[in-house]
PDB file of N, CA and C in Angstrom:
ATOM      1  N   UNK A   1      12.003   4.544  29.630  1.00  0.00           N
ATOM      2  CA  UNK A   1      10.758   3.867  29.360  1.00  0.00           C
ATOM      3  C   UNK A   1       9.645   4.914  29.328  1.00  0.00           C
ATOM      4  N   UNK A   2       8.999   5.105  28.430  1.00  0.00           N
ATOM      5  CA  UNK A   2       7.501   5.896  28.018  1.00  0.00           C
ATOM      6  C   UNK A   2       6.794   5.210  28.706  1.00  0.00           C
ATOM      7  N   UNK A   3       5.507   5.882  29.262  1.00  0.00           N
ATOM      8  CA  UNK A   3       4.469   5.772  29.427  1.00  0.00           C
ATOM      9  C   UNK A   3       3.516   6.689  28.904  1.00  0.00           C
ATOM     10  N   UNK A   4       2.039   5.836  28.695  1.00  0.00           N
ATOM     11  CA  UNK A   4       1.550   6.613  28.087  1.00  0.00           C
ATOM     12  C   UNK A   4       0.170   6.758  29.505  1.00  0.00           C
ATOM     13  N   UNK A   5      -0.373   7.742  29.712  1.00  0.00           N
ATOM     14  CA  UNK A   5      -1.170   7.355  31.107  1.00  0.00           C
ATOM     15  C   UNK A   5      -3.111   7.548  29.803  1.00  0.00           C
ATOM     16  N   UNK A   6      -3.958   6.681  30.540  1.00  0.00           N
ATOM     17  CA  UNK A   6      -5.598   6.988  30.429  1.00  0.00           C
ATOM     18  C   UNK A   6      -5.938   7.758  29.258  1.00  0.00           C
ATOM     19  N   UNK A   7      -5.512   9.101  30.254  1.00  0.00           N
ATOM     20  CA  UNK A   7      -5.652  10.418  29.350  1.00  0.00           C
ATOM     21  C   UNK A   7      -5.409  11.031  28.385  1.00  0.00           C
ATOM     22  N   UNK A   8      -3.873  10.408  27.995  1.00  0.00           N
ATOM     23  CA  UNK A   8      -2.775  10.239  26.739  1.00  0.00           C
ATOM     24  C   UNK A   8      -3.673   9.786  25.561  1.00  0.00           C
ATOM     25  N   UNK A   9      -4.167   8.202  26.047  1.00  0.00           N
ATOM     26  CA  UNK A   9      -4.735   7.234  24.911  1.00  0.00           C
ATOM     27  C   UNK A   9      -6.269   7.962  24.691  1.00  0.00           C
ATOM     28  N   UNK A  10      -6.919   8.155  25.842  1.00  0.00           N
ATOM     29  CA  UNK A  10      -8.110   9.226  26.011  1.00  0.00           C
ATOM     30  C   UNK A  10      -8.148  10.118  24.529  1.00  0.00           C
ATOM     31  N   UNK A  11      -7.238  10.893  24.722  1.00  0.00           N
ATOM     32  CA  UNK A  11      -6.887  12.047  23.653  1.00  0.00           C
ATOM     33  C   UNK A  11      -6.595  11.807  22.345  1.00  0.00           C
ATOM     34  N   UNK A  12      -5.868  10.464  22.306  1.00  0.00           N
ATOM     35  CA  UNK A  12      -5.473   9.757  21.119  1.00  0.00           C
ATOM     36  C   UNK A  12      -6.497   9.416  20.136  1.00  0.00           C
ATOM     37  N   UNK A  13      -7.892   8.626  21.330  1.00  0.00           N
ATOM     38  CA  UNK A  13      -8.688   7.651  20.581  1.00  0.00           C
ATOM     39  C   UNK A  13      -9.628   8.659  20.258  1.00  0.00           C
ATOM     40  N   UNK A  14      -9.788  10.466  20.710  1.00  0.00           N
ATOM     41  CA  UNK A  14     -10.584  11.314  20.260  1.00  0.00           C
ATOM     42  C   UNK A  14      -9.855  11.784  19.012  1.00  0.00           C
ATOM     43  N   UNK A  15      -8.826  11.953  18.723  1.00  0.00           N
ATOM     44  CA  UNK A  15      -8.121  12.648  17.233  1.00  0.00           C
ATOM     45  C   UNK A  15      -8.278  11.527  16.311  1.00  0.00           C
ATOM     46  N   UNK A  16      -8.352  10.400  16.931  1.00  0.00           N
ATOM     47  CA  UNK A  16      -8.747   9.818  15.435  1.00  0.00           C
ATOM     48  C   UNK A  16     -10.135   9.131  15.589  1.00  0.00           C
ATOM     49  N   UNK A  17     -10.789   9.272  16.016  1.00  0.00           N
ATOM     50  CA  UNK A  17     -12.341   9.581  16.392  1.00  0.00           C
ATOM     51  C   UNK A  17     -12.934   8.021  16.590  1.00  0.00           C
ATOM     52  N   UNK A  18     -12.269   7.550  17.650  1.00  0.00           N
ATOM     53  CA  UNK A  18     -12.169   6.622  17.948  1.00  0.00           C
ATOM     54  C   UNK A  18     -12.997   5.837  19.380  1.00  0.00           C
ATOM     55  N   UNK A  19     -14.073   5.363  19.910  1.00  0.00           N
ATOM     56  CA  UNK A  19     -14.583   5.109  20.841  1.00  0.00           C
ATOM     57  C   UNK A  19     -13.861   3.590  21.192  1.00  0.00           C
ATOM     58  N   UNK A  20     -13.548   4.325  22.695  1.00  0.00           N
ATOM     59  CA  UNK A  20     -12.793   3.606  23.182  1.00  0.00           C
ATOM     60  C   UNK A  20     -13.548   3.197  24.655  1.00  0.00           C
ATOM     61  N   UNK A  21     -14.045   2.153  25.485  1.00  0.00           N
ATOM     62  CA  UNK A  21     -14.012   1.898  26.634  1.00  0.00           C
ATOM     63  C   UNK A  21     -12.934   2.403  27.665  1.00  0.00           C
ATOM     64  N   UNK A  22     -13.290   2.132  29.034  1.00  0.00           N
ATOM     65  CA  UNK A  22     -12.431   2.231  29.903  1.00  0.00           C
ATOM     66  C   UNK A  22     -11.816   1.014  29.843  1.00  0.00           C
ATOM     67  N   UNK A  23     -11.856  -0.166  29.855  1.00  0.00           N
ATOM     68  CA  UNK A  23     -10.923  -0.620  30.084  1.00  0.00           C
ATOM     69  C   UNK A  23      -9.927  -1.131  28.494  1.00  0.00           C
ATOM     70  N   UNK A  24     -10.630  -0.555  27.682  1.00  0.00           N
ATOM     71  CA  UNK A  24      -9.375  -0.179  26.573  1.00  0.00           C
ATOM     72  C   UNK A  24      -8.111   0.485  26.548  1.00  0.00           C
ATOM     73  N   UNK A  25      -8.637   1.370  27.334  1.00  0.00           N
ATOM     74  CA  UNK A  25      -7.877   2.659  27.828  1.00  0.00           C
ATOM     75  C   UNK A  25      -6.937   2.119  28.465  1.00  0.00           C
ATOM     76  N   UNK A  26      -6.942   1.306  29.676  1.00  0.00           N
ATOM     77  CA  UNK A  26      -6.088   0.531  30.303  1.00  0.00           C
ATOM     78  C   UNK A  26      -5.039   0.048  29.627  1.00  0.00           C
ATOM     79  N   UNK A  27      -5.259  -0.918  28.556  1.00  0.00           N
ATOM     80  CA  UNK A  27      -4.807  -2.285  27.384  1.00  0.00           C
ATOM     81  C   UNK A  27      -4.473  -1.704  26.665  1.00  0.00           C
ATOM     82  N   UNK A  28      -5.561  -0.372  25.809  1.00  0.00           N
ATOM     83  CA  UNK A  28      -3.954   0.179  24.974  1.00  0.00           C
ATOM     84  C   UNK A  28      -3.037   0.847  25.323  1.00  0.00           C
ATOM     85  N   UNK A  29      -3.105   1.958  27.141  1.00  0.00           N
ATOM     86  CA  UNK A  29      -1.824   2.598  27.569  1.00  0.00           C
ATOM     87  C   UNK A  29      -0.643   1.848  26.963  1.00  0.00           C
ATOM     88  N   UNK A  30      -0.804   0.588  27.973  1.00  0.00           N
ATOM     89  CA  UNK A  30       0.161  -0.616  28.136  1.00  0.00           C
ATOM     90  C   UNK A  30       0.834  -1.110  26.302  1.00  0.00           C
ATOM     91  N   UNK A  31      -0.018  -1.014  25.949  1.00  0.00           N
ATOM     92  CA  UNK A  31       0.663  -1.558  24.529  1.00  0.00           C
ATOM     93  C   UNK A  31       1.313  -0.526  23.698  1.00  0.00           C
ATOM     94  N   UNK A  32       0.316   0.214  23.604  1.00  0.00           N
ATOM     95  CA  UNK A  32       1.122   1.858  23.026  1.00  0.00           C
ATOM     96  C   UNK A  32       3.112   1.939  23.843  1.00  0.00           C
ATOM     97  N   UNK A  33       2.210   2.113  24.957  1.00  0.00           N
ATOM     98  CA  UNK A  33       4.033   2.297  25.401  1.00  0.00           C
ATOM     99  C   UNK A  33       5.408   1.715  25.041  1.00  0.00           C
ATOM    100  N   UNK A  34       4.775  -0.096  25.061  1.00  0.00           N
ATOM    101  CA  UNK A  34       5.457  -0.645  25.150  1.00  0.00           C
ATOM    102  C   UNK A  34       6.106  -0.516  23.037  1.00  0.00           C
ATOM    103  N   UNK A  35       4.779  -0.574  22.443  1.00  0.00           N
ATOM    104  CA  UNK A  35       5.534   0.303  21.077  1.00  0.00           C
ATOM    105  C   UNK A  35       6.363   1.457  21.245  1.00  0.00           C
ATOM    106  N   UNK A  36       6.039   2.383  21.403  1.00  0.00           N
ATOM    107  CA  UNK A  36       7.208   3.198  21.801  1.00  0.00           C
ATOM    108  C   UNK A  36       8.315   2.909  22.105  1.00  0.00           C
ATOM    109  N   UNK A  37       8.639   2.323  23.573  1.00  0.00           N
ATOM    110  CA  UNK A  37       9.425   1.692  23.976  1.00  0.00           C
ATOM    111  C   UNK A  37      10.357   1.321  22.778  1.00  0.00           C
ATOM    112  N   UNK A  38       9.914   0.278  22.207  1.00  0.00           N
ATOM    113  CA  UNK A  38      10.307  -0.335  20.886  1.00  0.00           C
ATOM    114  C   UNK A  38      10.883   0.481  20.015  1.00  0.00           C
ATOM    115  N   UNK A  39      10.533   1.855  19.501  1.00  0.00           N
ATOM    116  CA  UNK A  39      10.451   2.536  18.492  1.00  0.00           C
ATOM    117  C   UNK A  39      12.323   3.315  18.825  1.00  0.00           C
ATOM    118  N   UNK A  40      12.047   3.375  20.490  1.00  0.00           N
ATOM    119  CA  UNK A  40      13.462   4.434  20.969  1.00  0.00           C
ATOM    120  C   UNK A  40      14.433   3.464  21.333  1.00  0.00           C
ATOM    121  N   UNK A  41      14.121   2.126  21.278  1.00  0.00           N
ATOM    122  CA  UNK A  41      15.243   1.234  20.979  1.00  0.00           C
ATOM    123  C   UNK A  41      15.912   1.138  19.892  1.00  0.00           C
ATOM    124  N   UNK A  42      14.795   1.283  18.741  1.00  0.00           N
ATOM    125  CA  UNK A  42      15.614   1.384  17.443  1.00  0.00           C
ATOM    126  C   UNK A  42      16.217   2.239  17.050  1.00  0.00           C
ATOM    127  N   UNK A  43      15.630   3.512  17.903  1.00  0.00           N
ATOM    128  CA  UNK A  43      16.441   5.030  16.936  1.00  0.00           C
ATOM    129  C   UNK A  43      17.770   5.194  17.828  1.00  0.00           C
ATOM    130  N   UNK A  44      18.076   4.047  18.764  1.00  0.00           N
ATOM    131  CA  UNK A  44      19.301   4.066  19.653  1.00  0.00           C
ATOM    132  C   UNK A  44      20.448   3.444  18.824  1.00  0.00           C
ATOM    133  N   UNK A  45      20.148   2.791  17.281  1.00  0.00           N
ATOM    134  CA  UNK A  45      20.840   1.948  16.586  1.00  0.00           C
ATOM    135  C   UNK A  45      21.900   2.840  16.117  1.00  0.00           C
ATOM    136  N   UNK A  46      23.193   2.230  16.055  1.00  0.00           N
ATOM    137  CA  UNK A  46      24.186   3.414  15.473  1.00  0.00           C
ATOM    138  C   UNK A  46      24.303   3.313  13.766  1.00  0.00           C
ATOM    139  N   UNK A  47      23.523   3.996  13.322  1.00  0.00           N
ATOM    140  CA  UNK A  47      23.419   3.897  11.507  1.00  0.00           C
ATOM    141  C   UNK A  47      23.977   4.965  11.296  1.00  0.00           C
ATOM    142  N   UNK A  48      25.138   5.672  11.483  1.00  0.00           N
ATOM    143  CA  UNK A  48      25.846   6.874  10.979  1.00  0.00           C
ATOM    144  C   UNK A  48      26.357   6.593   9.829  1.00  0.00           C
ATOM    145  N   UNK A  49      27.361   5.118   9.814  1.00  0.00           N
ATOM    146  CA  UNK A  49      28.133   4.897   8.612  1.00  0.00           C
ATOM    147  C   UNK A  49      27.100   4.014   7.818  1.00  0.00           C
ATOM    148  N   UNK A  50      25.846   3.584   7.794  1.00  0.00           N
ATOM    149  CA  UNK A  50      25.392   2.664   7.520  1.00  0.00           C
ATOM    150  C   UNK A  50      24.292   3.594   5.722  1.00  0.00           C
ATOM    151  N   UNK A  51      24.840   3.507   4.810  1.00  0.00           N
ATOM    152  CA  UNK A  51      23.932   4.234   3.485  1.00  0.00           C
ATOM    153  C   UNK A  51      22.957   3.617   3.416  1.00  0.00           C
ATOM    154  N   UNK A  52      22.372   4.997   3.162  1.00  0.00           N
ATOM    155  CA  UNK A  52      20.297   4.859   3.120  1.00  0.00           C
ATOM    156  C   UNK A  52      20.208   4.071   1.729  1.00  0.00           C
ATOM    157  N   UNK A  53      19.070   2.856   2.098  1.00  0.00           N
ATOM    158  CA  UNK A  53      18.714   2.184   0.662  1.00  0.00           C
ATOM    159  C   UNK A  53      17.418   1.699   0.770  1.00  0.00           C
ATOM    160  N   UNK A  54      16.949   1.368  -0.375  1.00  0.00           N
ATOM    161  CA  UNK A  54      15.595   1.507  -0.441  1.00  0.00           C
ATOM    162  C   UNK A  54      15.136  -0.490  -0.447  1.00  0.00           C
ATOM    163  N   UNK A  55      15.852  -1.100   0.097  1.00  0.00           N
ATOM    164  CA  UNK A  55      15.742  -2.746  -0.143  1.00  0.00           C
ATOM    165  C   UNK A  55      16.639  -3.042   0.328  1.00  0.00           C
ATOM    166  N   UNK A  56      16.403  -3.990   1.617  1.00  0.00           N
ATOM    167  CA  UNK A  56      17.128  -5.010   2.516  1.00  0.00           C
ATOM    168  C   UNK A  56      18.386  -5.599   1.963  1.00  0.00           C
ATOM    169  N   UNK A  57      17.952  -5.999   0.479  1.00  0.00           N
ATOM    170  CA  UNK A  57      18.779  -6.896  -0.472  1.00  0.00           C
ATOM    171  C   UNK A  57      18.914  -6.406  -1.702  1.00  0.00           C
ATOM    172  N   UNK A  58      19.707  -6.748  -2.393  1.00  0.00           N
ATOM    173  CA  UNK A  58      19.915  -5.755  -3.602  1.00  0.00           C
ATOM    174  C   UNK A  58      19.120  -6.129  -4.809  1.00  0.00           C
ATOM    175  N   UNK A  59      18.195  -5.679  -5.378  1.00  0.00           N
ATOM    176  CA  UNK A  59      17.249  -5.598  -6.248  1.00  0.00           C
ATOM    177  C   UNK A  59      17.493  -5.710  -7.850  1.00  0.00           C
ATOM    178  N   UNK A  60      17.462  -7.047  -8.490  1.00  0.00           N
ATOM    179  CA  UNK A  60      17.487  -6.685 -10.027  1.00  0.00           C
ATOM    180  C   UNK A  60      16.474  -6.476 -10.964  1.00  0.00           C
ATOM    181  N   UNK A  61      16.712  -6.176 -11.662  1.00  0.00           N
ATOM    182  CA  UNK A  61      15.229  -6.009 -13.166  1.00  0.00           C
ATOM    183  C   UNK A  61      15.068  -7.609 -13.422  1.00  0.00           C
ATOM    184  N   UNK A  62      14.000  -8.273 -13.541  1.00  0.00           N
ATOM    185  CA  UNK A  62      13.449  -9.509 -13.528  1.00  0.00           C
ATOM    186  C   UNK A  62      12.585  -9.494 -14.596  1.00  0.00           C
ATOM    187  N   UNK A  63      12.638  -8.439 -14.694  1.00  0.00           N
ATOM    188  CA  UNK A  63      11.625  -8.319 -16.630  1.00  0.00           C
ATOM    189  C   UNK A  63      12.409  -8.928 -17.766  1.00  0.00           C
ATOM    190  N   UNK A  64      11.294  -9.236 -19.042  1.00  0.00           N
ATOM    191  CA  UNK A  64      12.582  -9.981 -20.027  1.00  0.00           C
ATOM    192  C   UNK A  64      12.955  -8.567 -20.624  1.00  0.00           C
ATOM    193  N   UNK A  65      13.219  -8.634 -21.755  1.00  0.00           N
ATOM    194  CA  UNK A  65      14.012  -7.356 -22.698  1.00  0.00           C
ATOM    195  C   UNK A  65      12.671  -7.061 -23.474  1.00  0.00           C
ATOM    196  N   UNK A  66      12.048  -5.559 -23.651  1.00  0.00           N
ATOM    197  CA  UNK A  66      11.150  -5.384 -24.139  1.00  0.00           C
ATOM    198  C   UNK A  66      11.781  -5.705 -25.946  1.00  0.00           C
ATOM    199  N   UNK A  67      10.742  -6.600 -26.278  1.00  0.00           N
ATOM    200  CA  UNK A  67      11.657  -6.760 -27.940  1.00  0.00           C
ATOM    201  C   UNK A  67       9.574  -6.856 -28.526  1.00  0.00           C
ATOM    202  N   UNK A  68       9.627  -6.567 -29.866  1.00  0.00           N
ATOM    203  CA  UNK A  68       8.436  -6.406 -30.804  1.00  0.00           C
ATOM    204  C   UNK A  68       8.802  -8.019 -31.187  1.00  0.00           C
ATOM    205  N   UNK A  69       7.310  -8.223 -31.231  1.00  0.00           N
ATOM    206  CA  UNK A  69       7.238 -10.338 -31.281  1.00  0.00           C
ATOM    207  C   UNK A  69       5.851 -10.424 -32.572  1.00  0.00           C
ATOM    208  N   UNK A  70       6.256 -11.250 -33.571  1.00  0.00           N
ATOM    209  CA  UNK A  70       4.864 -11.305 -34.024  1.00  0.00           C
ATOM    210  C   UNK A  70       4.226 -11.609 -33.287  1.00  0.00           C
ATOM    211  N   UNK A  71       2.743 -11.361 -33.214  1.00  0.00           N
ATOM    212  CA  UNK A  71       1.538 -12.101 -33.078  1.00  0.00           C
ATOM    213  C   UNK A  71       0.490 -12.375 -33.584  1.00  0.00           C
ATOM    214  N   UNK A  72      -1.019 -12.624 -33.253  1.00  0.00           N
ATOM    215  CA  UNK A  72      -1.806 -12.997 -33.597  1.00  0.00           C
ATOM    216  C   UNK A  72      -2.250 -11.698 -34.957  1.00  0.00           C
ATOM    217  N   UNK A  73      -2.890 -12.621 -35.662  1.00  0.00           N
ATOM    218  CA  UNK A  73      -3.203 -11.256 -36.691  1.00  0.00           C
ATOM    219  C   UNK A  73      -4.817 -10.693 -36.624  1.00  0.00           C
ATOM    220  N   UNK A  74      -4.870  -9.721 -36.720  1.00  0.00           N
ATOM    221  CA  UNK A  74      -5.798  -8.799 -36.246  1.00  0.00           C
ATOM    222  C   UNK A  74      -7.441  -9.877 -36.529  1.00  0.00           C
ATOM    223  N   UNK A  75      -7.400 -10.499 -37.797  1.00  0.00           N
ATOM    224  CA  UNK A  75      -8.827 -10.728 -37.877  1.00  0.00           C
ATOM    225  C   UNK A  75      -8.589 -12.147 -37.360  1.00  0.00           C
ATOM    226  N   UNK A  76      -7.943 -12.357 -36.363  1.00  0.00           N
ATOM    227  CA  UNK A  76      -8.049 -13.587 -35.983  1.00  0.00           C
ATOM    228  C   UNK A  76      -8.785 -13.313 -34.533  1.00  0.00           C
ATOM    229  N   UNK A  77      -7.848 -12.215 -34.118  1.00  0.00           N
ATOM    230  CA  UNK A  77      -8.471 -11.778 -32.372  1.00  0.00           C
ATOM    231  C   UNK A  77      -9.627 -11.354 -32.483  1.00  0.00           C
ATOM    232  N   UNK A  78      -9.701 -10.375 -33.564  1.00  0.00           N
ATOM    233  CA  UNK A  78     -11.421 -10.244 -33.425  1.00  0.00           C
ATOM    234  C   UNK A  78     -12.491 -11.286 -33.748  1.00  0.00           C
ATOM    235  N   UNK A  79     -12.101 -11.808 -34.286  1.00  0.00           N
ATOM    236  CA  UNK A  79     -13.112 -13.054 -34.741  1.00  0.00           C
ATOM    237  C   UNK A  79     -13.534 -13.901 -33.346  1.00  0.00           C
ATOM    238  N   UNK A  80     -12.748 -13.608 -32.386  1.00  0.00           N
ATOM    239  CA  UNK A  80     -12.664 -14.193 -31.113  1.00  0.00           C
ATOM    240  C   UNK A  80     -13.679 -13.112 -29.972  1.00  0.00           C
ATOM    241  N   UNK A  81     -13.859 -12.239 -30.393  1.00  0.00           N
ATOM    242  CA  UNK A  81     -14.169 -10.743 -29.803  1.00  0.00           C
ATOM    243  C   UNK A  81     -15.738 -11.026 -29.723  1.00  0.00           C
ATOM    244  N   UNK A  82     -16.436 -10.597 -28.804  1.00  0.00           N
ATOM    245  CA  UNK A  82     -18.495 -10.650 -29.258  1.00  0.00           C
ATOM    246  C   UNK A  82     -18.836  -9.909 -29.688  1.00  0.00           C
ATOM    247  N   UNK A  83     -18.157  -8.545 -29.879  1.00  0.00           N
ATOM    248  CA  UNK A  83     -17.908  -7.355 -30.553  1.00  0.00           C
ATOM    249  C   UNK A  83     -17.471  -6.509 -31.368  1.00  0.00           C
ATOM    250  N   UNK A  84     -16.962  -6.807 -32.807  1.00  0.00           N
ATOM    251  CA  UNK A  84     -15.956  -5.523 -33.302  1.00  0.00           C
ATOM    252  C   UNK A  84     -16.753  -4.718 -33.969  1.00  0.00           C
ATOM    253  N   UNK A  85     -15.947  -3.278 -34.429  1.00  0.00           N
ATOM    254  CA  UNK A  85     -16.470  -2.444 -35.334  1.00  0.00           C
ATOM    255  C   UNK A  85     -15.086  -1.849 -35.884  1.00  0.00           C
ATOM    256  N   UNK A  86     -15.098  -1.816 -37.159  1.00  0.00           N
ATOM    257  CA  UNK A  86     -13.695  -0.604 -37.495  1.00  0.00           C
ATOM    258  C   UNK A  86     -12.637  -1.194 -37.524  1.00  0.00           C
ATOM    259  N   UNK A  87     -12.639  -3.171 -36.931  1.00  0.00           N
ATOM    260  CA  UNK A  87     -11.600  -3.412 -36.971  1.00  0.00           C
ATOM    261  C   UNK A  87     -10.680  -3.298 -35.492  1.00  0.00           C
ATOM    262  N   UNK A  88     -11.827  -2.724 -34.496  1.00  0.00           N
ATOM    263  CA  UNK A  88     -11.357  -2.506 -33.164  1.00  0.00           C
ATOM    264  C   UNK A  88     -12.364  -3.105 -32.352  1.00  0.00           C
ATOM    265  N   UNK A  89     -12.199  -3.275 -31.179  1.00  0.00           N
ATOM    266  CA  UNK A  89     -13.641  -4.473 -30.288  1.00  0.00           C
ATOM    267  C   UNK A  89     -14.569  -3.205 -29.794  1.00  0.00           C
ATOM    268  N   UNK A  90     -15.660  -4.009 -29.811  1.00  0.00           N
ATOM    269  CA  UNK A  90     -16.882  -2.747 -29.535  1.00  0.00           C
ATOM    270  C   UNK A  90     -17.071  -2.805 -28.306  1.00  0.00           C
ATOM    271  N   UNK A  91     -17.217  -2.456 -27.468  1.00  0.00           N
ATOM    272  CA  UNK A  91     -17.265  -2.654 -26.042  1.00  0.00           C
ATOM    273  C   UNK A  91     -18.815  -1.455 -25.258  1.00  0.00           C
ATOM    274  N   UNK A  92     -19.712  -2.108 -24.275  1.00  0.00           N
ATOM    275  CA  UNK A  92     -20.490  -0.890 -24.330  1.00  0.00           C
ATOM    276  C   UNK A  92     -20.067   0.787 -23.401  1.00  0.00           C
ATOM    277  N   UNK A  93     -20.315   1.533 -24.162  1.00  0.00           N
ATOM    278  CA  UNK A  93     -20.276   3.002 -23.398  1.00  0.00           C
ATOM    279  C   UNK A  93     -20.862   2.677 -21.715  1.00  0.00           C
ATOM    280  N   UNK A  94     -19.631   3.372 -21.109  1.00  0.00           N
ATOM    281  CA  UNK A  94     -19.666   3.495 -19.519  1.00  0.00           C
ATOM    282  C   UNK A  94     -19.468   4.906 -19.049  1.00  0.00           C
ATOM    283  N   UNK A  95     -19.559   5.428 -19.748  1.00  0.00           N
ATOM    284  CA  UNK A  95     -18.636   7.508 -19.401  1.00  0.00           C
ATOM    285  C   UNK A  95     -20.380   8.234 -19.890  1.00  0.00           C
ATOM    286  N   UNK A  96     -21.323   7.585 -20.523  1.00  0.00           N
ATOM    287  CA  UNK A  96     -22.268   8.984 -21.551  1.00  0.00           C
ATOM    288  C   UNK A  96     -21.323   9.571 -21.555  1.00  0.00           C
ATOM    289  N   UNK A  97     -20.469   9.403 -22.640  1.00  0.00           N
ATOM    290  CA  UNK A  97     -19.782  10.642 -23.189  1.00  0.00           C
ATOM    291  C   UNK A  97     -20.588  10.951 -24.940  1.00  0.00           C
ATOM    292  N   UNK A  98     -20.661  11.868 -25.169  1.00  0.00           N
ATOM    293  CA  UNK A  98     -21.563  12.516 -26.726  1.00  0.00           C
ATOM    294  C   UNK A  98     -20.177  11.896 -27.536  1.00  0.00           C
ATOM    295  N   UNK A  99     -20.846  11.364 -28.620  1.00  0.00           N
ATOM    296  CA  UNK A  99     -19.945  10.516 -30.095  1.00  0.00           C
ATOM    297  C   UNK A  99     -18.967  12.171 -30.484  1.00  0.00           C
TER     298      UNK A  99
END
């Protein structure tokens, strides 16, 4: 069992620049530890034979099949647009970038 004492969490709540009360200090020893605690229970798990994977459950592609689809035809979307020029939507400049 870890403990973490005052001074531990003290030191902790200064590296990550953290103002902490005294009786924080108290409340998080106690909780910190008891994470810990937690943490060296798990690394006690025997995963030798057990292969590293990246998902609990096994993961499929849920996308459809990228396939080319007609659609709408160009002077229809723009006609829909508050903007075109060129045949492309005009939208206003956000960068001042020079034409």
């Amino acid at each position: 069992m870890s403990t973490l004492s005052r001074k531990d969490v003290a030191h902790l709540a200064r590296l990550s620049r953290l103002a902490v009360t005294d009786e924080e200090l108290d409340l998080y020893a106690g909780q910190l530890s008891a994470v810990l605690d937690a943490v060296a229970q798990v690394q006690k798990a025997p995963v030798e034979d057990v292969p590293p994977t990246t998902h609990a459950v096994p993961m499929t592609n849920v996308f459809r099949e990228d396939v080319a689809r007609p659609s709408l035809p160009r002077d229809a979307v723009l006609a829909g647009a508050p903007a075109a020029e060129d045949d492309r939507f005009r939208v206003p400049r956000i960068l001042g970038e020079e034409q």
